[in-house]
C-alpha atoms as a PDB file:
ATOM      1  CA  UNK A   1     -80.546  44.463 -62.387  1.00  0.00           C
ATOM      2  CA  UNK A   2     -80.243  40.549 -62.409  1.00  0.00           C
ATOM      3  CA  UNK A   3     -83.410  39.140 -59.743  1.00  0.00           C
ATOM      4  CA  UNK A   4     -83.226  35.958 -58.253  1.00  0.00           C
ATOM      5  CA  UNK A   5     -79.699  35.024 -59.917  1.00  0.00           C
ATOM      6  CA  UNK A   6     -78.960  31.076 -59.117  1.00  0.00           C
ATOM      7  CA  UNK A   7     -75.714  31.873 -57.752  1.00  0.00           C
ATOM      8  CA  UNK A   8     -74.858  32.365 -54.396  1.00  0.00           C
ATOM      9  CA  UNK A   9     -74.021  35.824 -53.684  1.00  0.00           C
ATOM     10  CA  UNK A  10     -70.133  35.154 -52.319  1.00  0.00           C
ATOM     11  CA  UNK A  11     -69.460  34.289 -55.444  1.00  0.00           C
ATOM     12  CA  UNK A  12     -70.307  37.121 -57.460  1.00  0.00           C
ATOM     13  CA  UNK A  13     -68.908  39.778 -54.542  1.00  0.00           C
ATOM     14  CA  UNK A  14     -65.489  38.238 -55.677  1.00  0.00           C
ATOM     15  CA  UNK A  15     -65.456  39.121 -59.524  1.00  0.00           C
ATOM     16  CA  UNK A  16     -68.226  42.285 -58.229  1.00  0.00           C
ATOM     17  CA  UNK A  17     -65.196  43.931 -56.430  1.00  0.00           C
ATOM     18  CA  UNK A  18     -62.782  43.815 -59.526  1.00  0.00           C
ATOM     19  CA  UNK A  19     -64.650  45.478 -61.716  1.00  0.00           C
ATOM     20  CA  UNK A  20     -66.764  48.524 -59.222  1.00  0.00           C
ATOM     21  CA  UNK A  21     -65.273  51.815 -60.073  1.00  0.00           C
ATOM     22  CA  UNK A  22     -64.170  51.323 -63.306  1.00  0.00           C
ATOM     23  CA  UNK A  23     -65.057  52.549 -66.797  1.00  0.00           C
ATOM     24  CA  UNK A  24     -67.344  50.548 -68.686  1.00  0.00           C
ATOM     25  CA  UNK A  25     -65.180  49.320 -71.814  1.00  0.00           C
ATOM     26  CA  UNK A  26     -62.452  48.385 -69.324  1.00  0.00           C
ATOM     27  CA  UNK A  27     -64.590  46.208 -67.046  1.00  0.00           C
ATOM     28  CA  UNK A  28     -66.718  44.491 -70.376  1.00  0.00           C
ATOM     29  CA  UNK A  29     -62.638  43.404 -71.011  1.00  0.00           C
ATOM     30  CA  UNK A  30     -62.381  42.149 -67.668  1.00  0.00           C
ATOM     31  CA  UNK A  31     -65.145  40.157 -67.404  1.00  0.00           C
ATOM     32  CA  UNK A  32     -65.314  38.697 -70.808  1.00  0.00           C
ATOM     33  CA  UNK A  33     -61.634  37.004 -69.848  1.00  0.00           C
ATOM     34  CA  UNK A  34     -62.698  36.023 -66.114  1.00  0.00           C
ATOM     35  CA  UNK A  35     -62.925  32.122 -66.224  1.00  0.00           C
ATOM     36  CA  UNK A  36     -65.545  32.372 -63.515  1.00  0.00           C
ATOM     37  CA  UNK A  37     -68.986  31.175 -63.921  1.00  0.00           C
ATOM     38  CA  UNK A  38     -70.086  34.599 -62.002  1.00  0.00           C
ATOM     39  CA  UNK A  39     -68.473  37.046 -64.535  1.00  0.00           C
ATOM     40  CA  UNK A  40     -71.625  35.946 -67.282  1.00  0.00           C
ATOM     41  CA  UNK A  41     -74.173  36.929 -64.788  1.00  0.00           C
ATOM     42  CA  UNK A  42     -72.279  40.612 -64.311  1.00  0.00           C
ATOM     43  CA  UNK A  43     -71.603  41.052 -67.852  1.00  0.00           C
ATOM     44  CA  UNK A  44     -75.046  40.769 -68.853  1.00  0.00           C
ATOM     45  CA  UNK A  45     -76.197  43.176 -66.100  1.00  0.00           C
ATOM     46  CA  UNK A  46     -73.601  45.515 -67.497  1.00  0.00           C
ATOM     47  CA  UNK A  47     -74.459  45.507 -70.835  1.00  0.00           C
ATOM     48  CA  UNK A  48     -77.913  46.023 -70.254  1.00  0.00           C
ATOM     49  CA  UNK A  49     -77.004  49.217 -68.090  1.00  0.00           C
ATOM     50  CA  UNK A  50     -74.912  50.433 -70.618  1.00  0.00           C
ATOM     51  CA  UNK A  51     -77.448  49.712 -73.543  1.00  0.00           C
ATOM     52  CA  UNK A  52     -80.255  51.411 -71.053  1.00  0.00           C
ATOM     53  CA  UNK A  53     -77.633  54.726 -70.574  1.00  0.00           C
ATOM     54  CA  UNK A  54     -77.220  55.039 -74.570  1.00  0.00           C
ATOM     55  CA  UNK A  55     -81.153  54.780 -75.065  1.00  0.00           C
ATOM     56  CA  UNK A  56     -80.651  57.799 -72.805  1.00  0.00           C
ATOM     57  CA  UNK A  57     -78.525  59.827 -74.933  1.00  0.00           C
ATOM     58  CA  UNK A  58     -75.469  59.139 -72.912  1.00  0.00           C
ATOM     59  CA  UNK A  59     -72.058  59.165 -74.284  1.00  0.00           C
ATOM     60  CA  UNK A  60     -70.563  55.018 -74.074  1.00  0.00           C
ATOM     61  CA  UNK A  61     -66.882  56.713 -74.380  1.00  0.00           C
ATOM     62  CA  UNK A  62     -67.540  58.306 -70.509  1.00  0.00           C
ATOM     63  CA  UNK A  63     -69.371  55.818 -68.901  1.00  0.00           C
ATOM     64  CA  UNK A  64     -67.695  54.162 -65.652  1.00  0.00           C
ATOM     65  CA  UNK A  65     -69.503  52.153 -62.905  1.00  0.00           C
ATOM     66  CA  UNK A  66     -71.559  54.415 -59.907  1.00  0.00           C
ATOM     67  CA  UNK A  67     -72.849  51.576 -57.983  1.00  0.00           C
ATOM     68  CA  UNK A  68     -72.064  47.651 -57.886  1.00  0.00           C
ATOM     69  CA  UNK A  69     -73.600  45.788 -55.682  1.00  0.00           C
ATOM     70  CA  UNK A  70     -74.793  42.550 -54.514  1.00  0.00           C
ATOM     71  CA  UNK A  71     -77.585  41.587 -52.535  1.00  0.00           C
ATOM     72  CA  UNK A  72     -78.651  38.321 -51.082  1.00  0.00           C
ATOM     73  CA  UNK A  73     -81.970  36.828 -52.405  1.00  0.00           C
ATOM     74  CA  UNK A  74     -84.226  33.892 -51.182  1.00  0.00           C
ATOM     75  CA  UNK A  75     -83.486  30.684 -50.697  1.00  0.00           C
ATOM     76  CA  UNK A  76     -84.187  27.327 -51.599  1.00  0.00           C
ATOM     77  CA  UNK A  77     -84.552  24.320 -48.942  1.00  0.00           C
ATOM     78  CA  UNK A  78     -84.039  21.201 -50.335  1.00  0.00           C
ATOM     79  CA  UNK A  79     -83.195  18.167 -48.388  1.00  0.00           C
ATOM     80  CA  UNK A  80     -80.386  15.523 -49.429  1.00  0.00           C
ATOM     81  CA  UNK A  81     -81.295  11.764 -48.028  1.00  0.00           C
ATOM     82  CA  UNK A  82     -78.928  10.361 -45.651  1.00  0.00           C
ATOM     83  CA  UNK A  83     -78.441   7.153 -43.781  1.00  0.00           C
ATOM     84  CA  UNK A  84     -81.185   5.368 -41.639  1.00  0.00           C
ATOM     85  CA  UNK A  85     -83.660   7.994 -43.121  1.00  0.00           C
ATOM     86  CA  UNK A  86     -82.518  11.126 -42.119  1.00  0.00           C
ATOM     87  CA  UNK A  87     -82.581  14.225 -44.183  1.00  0.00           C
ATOM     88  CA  UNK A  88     -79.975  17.302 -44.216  1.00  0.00           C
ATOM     89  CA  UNK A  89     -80.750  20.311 -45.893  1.00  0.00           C
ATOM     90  CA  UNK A  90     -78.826  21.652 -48.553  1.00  0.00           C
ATOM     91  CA  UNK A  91     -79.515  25.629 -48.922  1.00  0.00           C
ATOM     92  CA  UNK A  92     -79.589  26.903 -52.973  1.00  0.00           C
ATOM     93  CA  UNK A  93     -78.450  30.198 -52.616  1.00  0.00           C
ATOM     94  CA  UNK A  94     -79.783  33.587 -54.994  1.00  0.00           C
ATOM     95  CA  UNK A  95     -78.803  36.531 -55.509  1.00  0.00           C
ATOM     96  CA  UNK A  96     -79.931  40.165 -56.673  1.00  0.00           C
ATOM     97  CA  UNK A  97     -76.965  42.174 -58.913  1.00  0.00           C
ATOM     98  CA  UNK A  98     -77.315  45.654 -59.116  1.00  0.00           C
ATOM     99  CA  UNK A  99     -75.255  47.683 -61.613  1.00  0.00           C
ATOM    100  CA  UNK A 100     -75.067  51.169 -61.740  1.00  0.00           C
ATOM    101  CA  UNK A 101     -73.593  53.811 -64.478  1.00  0.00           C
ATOM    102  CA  UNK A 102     -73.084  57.412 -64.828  1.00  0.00           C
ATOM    103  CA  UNK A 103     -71.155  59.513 -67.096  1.00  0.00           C
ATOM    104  CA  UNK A 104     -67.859  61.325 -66.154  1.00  0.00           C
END
């Protein structure tokens, strides 16, 4: 699990959906050639699940994805400065990813 990930959750629910269901090997392929800036965060999360499930005597070859999900975290206000002294706010978006595995 990834806390408080600087990425707005959107984002990640777009490479999130290509990869949920899958075995493990096949979805560390498909995120290590995803150009997006999203498929880092997942990988990582994966990995760690996968290195957490063979500290557990689990066997890597059977491993596939349970859950993957994607929750909204808090966010940031900041304000940008626009004309005659107004302020708009400008909303920095987080994210919690969750990643799942189980053997088959």
């Amino acid at each position: 699990m990834h806390r408080f990930a600087r990425i707005a959750p959107r984002k990640v629910r777009l490479v999130m959906d290509l990869i949920r269901g899958r075995r493990c090997d096949e979805a560390v392929d498909e995120l290590r050639f995803n150009c997006r800036r999203s498929a880092r965060f997942i990988e990582r999360v994966l990995r760690s699940a996968m290195v957490n499930a063979d500290e557990a005597e689990a066997e890597m070859h059977r491993l596939f994805i349970v859950d993957a999900r994607v929750d909204g975290g808090p966010y940031y206000r900041r304000f940008r400065p626009k004309d005659r002294g107004r302020a708009h706010p400008i909303a920095k978006c987080t994210s919690h990813i969750c990643i799942t595995v189980g053997e088959k």
